[in-house]
C-alpha atoms as a PDB file:
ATOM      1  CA  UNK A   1      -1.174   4.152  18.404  1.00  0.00           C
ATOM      2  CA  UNK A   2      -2.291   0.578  19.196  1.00  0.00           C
ATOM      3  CA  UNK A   3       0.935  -1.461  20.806  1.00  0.00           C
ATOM      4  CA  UNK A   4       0.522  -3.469  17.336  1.00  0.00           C
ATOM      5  CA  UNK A   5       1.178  -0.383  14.976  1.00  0.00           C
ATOM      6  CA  UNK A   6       4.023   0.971  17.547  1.00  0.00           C
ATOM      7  CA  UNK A   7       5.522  -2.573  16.496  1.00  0.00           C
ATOM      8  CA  UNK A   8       5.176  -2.188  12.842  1.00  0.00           C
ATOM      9  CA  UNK A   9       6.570   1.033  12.913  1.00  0.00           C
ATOM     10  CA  UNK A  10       9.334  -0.488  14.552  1.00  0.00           C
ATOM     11  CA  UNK A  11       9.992  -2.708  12.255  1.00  0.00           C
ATOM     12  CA  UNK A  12       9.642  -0.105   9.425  1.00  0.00           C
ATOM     13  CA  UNK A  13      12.185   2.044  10.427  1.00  0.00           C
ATOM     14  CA  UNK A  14      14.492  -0.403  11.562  1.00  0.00           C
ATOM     15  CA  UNK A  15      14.541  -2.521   8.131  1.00  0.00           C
ATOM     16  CA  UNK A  16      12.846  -0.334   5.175  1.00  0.00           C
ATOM     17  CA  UNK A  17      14.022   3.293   6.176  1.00  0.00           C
ATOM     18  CA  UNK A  18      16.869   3.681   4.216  1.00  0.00           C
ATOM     19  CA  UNK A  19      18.710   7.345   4.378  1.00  0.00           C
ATOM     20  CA  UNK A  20      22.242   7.241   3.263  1.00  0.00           C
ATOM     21  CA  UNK A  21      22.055   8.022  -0.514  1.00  0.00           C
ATOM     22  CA  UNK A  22      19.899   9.989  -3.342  1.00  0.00           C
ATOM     23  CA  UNK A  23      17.634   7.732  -4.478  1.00  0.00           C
ATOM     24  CA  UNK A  24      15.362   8.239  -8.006  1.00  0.00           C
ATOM     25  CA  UNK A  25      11.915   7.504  -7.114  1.00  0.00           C
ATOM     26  CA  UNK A  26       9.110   6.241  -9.040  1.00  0.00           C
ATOM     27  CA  UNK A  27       8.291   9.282  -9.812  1.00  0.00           C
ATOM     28  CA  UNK A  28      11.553  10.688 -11.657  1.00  0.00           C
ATOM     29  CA  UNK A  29      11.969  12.698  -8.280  1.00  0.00           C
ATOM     30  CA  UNK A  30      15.167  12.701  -6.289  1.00  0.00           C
ATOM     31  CA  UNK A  31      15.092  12.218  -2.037  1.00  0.00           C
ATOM     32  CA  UNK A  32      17.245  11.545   0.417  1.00  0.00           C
ATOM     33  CA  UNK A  33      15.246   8.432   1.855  1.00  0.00           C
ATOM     34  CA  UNK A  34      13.416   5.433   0.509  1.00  0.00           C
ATOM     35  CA  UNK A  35      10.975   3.162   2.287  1.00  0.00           C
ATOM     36  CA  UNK A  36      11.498  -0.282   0.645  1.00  0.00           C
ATOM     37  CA  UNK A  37       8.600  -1.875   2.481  1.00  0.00           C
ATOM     38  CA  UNK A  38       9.143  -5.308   0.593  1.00  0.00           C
ATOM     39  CA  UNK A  39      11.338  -5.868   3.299  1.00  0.00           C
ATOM     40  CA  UNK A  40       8.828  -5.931   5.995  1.00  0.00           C
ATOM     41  CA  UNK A  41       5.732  -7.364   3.447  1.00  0.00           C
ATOM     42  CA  UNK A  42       7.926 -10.189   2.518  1.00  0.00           C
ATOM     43  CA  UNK A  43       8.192 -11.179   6.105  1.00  0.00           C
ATOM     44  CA  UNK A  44       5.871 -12.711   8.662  1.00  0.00           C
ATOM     45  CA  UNK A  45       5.845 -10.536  11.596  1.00  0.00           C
ATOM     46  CA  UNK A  46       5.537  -7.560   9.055  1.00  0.00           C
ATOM     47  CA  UNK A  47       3.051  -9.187   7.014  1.00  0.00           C
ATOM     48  CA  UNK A  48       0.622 -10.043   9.582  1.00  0.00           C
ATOM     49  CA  UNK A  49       0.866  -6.189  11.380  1.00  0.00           C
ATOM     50  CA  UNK A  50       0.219  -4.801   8.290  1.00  0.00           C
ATOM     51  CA  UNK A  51      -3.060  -6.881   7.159  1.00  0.00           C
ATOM     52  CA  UNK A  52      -4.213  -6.326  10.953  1.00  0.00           C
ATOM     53  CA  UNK A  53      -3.765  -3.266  10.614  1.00  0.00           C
ATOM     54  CA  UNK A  54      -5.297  -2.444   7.660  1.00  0.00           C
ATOM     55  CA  UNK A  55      -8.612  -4.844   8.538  1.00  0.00           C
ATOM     56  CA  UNK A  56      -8.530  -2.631  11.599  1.00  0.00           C
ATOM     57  CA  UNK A  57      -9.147   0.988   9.395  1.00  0.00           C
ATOM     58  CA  UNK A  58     -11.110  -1.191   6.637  1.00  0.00           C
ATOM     59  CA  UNK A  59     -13.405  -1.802   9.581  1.00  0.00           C
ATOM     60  CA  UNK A  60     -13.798   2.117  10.406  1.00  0.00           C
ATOM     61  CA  UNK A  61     -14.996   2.378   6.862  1.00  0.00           C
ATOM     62  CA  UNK A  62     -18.433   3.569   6.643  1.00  0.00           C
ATOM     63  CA  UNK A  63     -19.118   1.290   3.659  1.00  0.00           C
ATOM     64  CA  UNK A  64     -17.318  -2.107   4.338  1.00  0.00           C
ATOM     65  CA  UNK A  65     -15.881  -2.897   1.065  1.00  0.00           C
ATOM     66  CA  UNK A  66     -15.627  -6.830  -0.336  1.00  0.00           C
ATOM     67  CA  UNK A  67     -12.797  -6.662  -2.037  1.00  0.00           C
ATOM     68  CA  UNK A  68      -9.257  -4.687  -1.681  1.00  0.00           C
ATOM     69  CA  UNK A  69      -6.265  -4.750  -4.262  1.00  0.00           C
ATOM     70  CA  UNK A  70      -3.818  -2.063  -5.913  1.00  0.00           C
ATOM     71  CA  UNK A  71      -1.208  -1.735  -8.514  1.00  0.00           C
ATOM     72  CA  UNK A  72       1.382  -4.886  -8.826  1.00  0.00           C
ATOM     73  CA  UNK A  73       4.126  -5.089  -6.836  1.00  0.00           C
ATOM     74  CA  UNK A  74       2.926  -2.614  -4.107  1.00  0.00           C
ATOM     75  CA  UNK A  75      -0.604  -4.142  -3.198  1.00  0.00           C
ATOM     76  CA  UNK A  76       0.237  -7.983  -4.024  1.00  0.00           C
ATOM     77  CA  UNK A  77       1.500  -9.463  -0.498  1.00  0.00           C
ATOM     78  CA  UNK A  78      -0.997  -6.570   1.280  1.00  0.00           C
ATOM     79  CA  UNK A  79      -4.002  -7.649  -0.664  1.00  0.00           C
ATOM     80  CA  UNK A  80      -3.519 -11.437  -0.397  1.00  0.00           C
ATOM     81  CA  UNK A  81      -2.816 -11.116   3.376  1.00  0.00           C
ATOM     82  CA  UNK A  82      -5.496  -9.240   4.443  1.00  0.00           C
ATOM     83  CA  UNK A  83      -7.736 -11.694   2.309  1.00  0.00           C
ATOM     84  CA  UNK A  84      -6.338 -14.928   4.047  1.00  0.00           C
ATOM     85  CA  UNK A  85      -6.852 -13.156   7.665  1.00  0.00           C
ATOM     86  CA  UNK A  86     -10.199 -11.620   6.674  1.00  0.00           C
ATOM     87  CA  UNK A  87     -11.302 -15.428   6.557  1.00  0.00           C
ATOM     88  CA  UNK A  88      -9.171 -16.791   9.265  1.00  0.00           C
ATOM     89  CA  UNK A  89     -10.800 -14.518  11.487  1.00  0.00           C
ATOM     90  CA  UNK A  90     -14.313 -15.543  10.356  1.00  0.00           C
ATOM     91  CA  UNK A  91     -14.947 -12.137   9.028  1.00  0.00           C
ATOM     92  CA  UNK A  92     -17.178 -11.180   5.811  1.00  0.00           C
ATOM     93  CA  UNK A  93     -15.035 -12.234   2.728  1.00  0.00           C
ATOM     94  CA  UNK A  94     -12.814  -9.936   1.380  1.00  0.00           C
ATOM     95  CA  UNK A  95     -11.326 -10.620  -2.468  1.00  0.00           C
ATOM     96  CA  UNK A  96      -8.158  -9.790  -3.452  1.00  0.00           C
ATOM     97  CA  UNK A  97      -7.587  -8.389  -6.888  1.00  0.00           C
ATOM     98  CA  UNK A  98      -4.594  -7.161  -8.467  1.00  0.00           C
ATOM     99  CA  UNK A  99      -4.353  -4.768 -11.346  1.00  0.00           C
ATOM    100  CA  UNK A 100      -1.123  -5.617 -13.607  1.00  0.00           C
ATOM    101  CA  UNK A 101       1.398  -2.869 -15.257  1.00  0.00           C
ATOM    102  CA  UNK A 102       0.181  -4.445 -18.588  1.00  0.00           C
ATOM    103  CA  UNK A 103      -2.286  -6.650 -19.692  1.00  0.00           C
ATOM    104  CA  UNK A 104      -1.208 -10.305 -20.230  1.00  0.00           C
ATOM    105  CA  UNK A 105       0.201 -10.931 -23.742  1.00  0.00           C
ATOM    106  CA  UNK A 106      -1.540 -14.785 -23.199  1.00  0.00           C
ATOM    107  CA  UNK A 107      -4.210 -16.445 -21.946  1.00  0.00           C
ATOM    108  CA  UNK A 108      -6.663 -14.562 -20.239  1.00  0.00           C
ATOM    109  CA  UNK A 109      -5.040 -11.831 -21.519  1.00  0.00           C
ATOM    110  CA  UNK A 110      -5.717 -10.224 -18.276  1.00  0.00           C
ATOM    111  CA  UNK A 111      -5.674  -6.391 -17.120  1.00  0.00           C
ATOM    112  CA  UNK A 112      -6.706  -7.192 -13.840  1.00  0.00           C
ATOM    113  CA  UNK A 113      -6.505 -10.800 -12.063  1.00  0.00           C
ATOM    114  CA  UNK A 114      -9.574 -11.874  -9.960  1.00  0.00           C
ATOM    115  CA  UNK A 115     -11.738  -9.701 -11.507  1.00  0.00           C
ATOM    116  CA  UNK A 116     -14.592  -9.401  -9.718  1.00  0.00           C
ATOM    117  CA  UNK A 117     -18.348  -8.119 -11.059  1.00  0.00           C
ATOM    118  CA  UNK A 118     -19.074  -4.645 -11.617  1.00  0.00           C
ATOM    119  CA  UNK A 119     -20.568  -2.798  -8.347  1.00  0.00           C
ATOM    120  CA  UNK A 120     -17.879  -4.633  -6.366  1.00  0.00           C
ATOM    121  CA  UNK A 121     -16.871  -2.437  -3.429  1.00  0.00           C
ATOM    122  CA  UNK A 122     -13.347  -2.480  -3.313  1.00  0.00           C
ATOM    123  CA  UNK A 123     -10.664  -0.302  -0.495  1.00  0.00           C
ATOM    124  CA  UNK A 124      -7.368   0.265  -3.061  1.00  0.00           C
ATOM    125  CA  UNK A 125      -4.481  -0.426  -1.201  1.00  0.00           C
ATOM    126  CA  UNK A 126       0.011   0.955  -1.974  1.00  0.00           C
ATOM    127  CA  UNK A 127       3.337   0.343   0.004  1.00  0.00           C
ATOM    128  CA  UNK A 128       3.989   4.009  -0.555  1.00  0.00           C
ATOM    129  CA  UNK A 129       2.561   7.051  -1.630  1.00  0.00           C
ATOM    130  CA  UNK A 130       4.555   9.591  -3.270  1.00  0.00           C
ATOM    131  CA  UNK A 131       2.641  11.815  -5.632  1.00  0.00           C
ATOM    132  CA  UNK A 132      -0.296   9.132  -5.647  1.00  0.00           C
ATOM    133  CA  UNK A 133       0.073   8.764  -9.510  1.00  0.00           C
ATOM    134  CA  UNK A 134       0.443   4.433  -9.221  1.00  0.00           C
ATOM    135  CA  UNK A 135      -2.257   4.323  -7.163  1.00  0.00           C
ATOM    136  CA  UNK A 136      -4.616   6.816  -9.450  1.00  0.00           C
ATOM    137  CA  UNK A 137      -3.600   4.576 -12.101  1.00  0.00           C
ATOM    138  CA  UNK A 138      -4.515   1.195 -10.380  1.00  0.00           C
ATOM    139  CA  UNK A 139      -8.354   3.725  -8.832  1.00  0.00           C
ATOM    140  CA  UNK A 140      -8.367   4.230 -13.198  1.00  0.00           C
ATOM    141  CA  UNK A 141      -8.548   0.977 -14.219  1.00  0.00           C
ATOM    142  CA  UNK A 142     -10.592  -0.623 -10.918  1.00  0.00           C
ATOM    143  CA  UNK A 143     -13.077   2.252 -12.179  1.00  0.00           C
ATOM    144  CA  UNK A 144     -13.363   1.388 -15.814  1.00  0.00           C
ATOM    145  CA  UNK A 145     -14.014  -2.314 -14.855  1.00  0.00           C
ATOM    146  CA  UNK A 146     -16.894  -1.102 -12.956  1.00  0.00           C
ATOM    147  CA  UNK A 147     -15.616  -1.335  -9.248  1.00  0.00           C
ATOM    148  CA  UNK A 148     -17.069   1.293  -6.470  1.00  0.00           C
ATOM    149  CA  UNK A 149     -13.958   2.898  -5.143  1.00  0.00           C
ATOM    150  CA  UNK A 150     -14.922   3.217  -0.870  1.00  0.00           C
ATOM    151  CA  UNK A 151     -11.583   4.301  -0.154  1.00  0.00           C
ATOM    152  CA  UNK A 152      -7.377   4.022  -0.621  1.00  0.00           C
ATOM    153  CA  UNK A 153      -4.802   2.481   2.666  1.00  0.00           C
ATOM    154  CA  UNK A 154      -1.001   2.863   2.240  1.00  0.00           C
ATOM    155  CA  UNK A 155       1.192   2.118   4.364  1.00  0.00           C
ATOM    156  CA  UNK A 156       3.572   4.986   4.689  1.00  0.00           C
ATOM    157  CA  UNK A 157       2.534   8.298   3.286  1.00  0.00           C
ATOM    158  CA  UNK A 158       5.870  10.150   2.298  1.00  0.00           C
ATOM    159  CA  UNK A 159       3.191  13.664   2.974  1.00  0.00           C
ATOM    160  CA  UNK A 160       4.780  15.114  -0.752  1.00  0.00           C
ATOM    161  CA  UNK A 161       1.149  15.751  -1.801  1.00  0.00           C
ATOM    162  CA  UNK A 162      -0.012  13.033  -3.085  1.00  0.00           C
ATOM    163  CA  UNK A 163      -2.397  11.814  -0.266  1.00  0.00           C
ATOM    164  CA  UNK A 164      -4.375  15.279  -0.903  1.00  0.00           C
ATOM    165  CA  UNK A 165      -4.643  14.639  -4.730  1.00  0.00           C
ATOM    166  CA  UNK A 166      -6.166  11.100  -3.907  1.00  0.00           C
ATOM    167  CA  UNK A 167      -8.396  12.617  -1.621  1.00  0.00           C
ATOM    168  CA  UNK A 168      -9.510  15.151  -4.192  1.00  0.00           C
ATOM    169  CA  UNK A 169     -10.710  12.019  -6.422  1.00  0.00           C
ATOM    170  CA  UNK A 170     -11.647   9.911  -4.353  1.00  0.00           C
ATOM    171  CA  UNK A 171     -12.213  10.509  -0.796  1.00  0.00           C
ATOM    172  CA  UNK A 172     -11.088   8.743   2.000  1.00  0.00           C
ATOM    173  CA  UNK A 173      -7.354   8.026   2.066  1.00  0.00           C
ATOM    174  CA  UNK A 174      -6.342   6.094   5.232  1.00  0.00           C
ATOM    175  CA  UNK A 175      -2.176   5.675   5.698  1.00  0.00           C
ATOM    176  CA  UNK A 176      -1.010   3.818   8.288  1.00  0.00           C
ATOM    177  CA  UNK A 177       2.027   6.087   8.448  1.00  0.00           C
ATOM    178  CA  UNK A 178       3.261   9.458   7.971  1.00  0.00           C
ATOM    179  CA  UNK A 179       7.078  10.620   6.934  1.00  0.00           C
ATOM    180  CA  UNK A 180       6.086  12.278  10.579  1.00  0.00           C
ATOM    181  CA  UNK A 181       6.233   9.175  12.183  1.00  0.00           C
ATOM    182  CA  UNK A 182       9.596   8.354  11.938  1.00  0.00           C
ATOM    183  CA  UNK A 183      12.281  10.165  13.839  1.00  0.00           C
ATOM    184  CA  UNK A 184      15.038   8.632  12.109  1.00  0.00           C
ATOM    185  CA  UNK A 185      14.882  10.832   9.241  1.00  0.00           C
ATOM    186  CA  UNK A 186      15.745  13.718  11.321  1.00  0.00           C
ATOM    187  CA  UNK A 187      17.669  12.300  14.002  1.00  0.00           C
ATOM    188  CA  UNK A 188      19.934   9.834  11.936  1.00  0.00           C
ATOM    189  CA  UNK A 189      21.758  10.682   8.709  1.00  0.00           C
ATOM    190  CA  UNK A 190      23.029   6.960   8.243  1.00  0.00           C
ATOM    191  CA  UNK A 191      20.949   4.330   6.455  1.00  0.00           C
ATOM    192  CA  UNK A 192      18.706   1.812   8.639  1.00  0.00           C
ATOM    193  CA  UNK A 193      18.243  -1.592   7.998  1.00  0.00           C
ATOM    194  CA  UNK A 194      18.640  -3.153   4.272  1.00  0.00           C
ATOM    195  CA  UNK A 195      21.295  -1.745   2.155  1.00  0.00           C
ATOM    196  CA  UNK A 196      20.564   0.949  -0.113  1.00  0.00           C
ATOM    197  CA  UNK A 197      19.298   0.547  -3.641  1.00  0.00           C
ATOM    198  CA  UNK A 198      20.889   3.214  -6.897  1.00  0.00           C
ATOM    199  CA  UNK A 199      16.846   3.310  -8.310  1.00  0.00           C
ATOM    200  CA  UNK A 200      14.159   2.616  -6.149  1.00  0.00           C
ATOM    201  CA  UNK A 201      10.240   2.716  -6.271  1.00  0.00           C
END
């Protein structure tokens, strides 16, 4: 783990790891902890790890995609970040594009913003992943606009499965983290860093 990631995962632990409560996931599931990574992507140290990191695996990538985006709220900040330091760094452009919960009831009328032309190659990106279903819903709808799906990041994988279903459709899922990687869930009982939510994500 590159002294970068060690850092993140610091940071994830210490202010989105949340164990004190049940919490009712996304999912209609019931756990014991909840990673509320807004805390850390709405923040600049965070921020930046994360889009390193995640230009760092888009790089492994045997097809480099040119575009990377997800299901709103999850893959907003991620997608927009990694765009701005994609071109900081003087790298090959890298769009963001964000597919909403519902279309837009004006204007564009929009399903997806920045929608980019069909054959676009495009890595989908999550906070979380759970059971996998938001982000099979935001691969869906990337694949119906005519998008080339090259692979999925997340940022924590919470290993309940739904990494393997992703993989089943379409290949290459990258997380950054594991449930694994975070001692605190077994070593600490009390909550870490923000305070607890009743329904979370």
């Amino acid at each position: 783990m590159t002294g970068e990631r060690e850092r993140l995962r610091q940071l994830i632990e210490q202010k989105c790891l949340v164990t004190s409560q049940d919490f009712t996931l996304s999912t209609g599931g019931k756990s014991g902890f909840y990673f509320d990574c807004k805390t850390v992507t709405l923040e600049g140290e965070g921020l930046a790890l994360i889009a390193s990191e995640v230009l760092r695996e888009i790089e492994a990538f045997p097809k480099r995609p040119t575009a990377i985006g997800g299901m709103t709220m999850g893959a907003d900040f991620i997608s927009a970040a990694v765009a701005l330091m994609a071109y900081q760094r003087g790298l090959s452009t890298v769009h963001a594009s964000i597919v909403r919960k519902e279309p837009k009831k004006h204007g564009t009328m929009n399903k997806i913003e920045n929608q980019l032309p069909i054959g676009t190659s495009i890595v989908v990106v999550d906070d979380v992943i759970t059971t996998g279903s938001s982000t099979i819903k935001a691969c869906e709808e990337f694949s119906a606009a005519g998008y080339e799906i090259v692979g999925i990041i997340a940022i924590v994988d919470r290993e309940a499965g739904g990494k393997q279903r992703l993989e089943q459709s379409y290949g290459r899922v990258r997380p950054l983290f594991q449930k694994s990687d975070f001692p605190a869930l077994t070593q600490n009982p009390g909550s870490k860093g923000t305070q607890p939510k009743r329904t979370a994500g």
